[in-house]
Protein backbone atom coordinates (compact mmCIF):
# COMPACT_ATOMS: atom_id res chain seq x y z
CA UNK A 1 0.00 0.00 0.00
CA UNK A 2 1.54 3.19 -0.80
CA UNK A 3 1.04 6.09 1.28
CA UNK A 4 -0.54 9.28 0.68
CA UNK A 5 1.80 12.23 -0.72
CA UNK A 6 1.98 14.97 1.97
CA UNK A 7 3.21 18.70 2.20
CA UNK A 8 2.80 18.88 5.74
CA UNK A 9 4.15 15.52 7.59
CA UNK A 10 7.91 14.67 7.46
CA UNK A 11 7.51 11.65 5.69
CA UNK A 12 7.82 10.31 1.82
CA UNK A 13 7.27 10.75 -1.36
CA UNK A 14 9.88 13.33 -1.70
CA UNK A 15 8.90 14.74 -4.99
CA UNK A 16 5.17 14.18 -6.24
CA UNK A 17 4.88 15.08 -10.54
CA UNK A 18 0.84 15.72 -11.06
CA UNK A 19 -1.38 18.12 -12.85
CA UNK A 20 -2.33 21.71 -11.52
CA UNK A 21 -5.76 20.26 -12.21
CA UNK A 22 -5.10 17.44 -9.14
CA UNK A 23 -7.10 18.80 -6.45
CA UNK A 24 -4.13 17.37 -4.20
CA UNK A 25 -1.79 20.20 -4.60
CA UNK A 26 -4.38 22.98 -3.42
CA UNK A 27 -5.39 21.55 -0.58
CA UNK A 28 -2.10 20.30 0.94
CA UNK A 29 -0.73 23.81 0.23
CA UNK A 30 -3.58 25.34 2.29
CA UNK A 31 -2.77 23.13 5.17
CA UNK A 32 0.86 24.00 4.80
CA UNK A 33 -0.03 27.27 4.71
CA UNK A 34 -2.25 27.21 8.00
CA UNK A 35 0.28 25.29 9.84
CA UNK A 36 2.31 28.38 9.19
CA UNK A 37 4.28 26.39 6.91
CA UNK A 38 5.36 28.26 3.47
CA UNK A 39 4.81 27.50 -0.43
CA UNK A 40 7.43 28.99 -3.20
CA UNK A 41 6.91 28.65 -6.55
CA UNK A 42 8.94 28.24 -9.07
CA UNK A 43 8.85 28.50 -13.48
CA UNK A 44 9.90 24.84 -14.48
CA UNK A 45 10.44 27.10 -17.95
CA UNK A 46 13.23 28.90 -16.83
CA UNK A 47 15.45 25.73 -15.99
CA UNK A 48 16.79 24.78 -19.15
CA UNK A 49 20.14 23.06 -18.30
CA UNK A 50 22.06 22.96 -15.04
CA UNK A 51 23.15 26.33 -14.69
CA UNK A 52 19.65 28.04 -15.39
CA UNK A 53 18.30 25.51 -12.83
CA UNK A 54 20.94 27.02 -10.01
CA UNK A 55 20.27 30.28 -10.87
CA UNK A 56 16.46 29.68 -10.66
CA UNK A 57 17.06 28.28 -7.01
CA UNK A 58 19.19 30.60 -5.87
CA UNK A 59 17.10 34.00 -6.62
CA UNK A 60 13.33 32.56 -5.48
CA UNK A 61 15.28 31.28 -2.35
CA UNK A 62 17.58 33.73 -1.57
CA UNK A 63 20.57 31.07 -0.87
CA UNK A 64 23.54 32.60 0.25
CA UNK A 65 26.01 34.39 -1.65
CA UNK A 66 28.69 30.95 -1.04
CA UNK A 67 25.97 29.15 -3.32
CA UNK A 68 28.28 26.75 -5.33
CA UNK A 69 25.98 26.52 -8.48
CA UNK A 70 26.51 23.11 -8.51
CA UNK A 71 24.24 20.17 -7.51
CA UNK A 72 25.79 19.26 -4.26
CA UNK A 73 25.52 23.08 -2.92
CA UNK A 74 21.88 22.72 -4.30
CA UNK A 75 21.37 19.73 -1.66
CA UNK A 76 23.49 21.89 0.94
CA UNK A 77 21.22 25.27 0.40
CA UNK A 78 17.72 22.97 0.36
CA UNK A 79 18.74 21.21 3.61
CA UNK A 80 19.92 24.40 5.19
CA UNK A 81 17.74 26.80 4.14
CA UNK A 82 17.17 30.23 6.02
CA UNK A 83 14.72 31.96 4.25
CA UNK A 84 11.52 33.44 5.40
CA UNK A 85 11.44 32.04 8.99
CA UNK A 86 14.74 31.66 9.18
CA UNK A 87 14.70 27.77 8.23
CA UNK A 88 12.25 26.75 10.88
CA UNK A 89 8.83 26.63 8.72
CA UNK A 90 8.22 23.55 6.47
CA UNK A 91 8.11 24.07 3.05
CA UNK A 92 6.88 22.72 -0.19
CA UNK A 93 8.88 24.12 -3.36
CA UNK A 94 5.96 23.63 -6.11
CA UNK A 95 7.70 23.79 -9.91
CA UNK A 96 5.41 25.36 -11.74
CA UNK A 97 5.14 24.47 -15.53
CA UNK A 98 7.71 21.70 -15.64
CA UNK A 99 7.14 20.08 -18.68
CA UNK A 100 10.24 21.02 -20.79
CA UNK A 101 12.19 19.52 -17.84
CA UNK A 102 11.27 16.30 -19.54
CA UNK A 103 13.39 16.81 -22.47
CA UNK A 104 16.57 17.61 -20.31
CA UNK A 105 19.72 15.53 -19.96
CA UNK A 106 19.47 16.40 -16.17
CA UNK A 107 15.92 14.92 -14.85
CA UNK A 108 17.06 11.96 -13.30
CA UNK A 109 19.98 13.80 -11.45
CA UNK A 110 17.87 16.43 -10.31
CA UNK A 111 14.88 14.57 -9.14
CA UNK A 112 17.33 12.54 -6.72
CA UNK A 113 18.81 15.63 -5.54
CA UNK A 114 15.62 17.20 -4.34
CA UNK A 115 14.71 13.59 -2.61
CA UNK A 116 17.99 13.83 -0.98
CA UNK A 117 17.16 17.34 0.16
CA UNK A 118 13.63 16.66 1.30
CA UNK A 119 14.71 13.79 2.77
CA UNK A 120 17.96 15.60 5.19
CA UNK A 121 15.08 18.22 6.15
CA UNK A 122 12.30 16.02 6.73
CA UNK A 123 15.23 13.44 9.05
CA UNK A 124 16.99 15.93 10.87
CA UNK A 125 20.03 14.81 9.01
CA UNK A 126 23.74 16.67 8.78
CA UNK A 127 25.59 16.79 5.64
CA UNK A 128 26.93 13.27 6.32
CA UNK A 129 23.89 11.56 6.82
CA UNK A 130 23.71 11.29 9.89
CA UNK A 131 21.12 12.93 12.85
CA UNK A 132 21.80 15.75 14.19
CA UNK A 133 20.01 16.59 16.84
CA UNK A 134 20.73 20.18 17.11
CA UNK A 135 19.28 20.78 13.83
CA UNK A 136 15.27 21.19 13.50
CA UNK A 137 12.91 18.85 11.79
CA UNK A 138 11.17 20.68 9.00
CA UNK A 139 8.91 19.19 6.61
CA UNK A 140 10.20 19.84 2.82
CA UNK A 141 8.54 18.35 -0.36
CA UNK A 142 8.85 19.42 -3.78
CA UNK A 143 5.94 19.40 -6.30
CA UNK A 144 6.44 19.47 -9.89
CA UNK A 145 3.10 20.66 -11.76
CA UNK A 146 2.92 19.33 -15.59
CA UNK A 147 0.59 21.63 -18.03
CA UNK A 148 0.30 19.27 -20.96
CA UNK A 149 2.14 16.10 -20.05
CA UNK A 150 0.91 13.10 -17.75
CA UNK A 151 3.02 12.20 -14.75
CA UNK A 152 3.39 9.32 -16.17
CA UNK A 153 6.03 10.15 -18.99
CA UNK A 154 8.19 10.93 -16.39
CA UNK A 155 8.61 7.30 -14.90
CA UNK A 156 11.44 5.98 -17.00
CA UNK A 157 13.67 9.68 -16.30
CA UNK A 158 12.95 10.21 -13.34
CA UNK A 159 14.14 6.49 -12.08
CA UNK A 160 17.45 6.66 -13.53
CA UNK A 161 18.19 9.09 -10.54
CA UNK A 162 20.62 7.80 -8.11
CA UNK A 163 18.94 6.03 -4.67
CA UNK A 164 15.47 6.69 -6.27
CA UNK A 165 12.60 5.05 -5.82
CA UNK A 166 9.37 5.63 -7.73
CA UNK A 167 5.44 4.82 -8.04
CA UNK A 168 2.53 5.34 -9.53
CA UNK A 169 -0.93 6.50 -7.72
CA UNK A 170 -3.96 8.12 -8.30
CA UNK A 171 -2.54 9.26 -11.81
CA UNK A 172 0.86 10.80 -9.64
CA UNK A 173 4.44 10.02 -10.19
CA UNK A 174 5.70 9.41 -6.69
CA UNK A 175 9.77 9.59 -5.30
CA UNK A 176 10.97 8.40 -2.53
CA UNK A 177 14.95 7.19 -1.67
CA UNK A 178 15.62 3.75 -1.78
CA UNK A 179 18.09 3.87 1.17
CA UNK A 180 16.13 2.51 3.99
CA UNK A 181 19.63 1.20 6.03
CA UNK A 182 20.40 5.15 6.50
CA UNK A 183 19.93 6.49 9.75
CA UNK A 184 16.48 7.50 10.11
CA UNK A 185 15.97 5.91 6.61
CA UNK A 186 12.77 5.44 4.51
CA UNK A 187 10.94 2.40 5.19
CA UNK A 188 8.26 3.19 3.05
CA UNK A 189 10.95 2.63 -0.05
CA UNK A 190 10.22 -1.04 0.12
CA UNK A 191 7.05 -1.78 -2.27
CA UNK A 192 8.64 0.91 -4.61
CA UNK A 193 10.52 0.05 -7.98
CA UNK A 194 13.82 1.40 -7.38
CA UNK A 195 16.61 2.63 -9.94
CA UNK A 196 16.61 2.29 -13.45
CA UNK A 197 13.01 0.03 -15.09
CA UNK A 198 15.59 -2.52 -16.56
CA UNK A 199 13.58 -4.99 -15.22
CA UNK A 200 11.39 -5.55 -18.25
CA UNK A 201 15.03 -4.89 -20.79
CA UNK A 202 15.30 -8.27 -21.74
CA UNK A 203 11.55 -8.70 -22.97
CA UNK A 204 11.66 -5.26 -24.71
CA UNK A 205 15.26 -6.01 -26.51
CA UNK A 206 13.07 -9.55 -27.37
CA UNK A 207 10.13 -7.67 -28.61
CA UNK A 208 7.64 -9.57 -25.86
CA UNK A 209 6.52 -5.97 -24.95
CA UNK A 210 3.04 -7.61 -23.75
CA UNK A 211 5.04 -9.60 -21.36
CA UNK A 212 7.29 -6.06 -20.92
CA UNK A 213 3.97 -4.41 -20.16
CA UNK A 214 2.51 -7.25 -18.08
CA UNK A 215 5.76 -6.39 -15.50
CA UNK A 216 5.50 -2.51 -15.51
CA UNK A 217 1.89 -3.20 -14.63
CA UNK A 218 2.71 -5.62 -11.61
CA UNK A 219 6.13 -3.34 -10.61
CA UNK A 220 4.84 -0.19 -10.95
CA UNK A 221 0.98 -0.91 -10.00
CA UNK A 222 0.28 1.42 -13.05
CA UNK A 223 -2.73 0.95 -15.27
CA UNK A 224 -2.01 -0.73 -18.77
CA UNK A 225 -2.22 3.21 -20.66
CA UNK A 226 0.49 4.02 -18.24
CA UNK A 227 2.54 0.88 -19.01
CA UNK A 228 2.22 1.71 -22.47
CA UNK A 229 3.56 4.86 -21.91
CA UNK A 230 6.27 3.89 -20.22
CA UNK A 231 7.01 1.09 -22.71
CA UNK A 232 7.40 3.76 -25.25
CA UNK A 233 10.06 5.81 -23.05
CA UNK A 234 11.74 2.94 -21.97
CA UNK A 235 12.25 1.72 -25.68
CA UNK A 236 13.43 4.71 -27.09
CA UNK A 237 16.46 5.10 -24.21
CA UNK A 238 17.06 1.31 -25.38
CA UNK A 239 17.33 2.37 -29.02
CA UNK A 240 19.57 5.46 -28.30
CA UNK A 241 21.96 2.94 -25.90
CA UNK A 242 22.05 -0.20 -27.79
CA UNK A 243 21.41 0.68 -31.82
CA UNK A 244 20.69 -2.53 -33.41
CA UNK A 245 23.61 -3.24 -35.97
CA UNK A 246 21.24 -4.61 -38.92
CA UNK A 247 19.24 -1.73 -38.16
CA UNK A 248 16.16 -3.35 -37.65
CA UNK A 249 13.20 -1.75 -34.60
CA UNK A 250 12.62 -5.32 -33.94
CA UNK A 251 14.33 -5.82 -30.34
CA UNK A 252 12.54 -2.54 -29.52
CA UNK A 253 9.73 -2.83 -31.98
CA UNK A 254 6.18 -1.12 -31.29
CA UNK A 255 4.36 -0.88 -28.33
CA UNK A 256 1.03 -3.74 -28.39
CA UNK A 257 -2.18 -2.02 -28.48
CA UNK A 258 -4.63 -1.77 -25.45
């Protein structure tokens, strides 16, 4: 059973991709919001490769002027953020119009680096991973809001990240960290399908994509449109990694119709 999302408890998913239509978003935000807790928003258009993503960060949170611009400062400034509040409230970073992010060569690395954030906050971790009990427990969660482009096309990306964990529910993409060893790690990483979708490789490269299908389905708990979908994604990374010598599309070939 996979748990809820949440903005305001300090527990996974990490990162939650939905719609702005998903009545989810609105209402968690308004309990965040009454809980004293603060919402920033951010333009998912503006972060078109790593650098305009640092920048982005860096202005709408005010990090500090020692801000690396790189993506281990960006988990440094999210876990030790002193904004508005001066790093006590919880927060939920919501990334408005995110769609292009889809495209970039970066999705994978920087959905794990905002679990890894969310999840030092949310732990009372230090930099090391390990508690600190002089820091304060905030709750931080990271929404990315899609305009035109199901949660779902995100699957395959956004599990290449490393220590990810992802599901499907309710029409969501969910992210978690698969690390549950950790101090103060994530138990709730267990049912989730962690790293890479390799798992159904072999039947795609065989072109048995209703058996591939058949294990996104029972992996991911998705519905068969969304293990379509992700079919689709996960064959054309195939083709771009492994181009079939006699260039035929059979190993890869077409996804079955529902």
């Amino acid at each position: 059973m996979l748990p809820e999302p949440t903005l305001t408890d300090r527990r996974s998913p990490w990162v939650v991709f939905t719609s702005p239509a998903d009545p989810w978003p609105a209402s968690e935000t308004t309990a965040l919001v009454r809980r004293n807790g603060l919402v920033l928003r951010l333009d998912g258009r503006e972060m078109h490769d790593d650098a305009s993503v640092f920048r982005t960060f860096a202005r709408e949170l005010s990090f500090p002027g020692y801000f690396g611009h790189n993506w281990d400062a960006l988990v440094d400034c999210l876990h030790d953020w002193h904004g508005p509040g001066h790093g006590d409230q919880d927060l939920a970073i919501l990334i408005e119009h995110a769609d292009d992010l889809l495209a970039s060569e970066f999705l994978g690395l920087f959905v794990s680096v905002l679990a890894q954030a969310a999840w030092n906050s949310n732990l009372r971790l230090d930099g090391d991973g390990e508690p600190d009990e002089w820091r304060q427990r905030t709750a931080q969660h990271f929404v990315l809001l899609l305009d035109r482009t199901a949660p779902v096309a995100f699957t395959e990306k956004a599990a290449r990240g490393t220590d990810v964990a992802v599901a499907l529910s309710d029409g969501r993409l969910l992210v978690t960290l698969t690390d549950a060893d950790r101090p103060g790690g994530d138990p709730a990483s267990a049912p989730w399908t962690a790293g890479p979708l390799s798992f159904a490789d072999e039947e795609i490269l065989a072109g048995r994509n209703v058996h591939a299908v058949g294990l996104f389905r029972e992996l991911l708990g998705c519905t068969i449109h969304e293990a379509l979908d992700i079919l689709r994604s996960r064959s054309d990374h195939l083709r771009r990694e492994r181009p079939d010598p006699k260039g035929s599309a059979g190993s890869a070939g077409p996804a079955p119709q529902s």
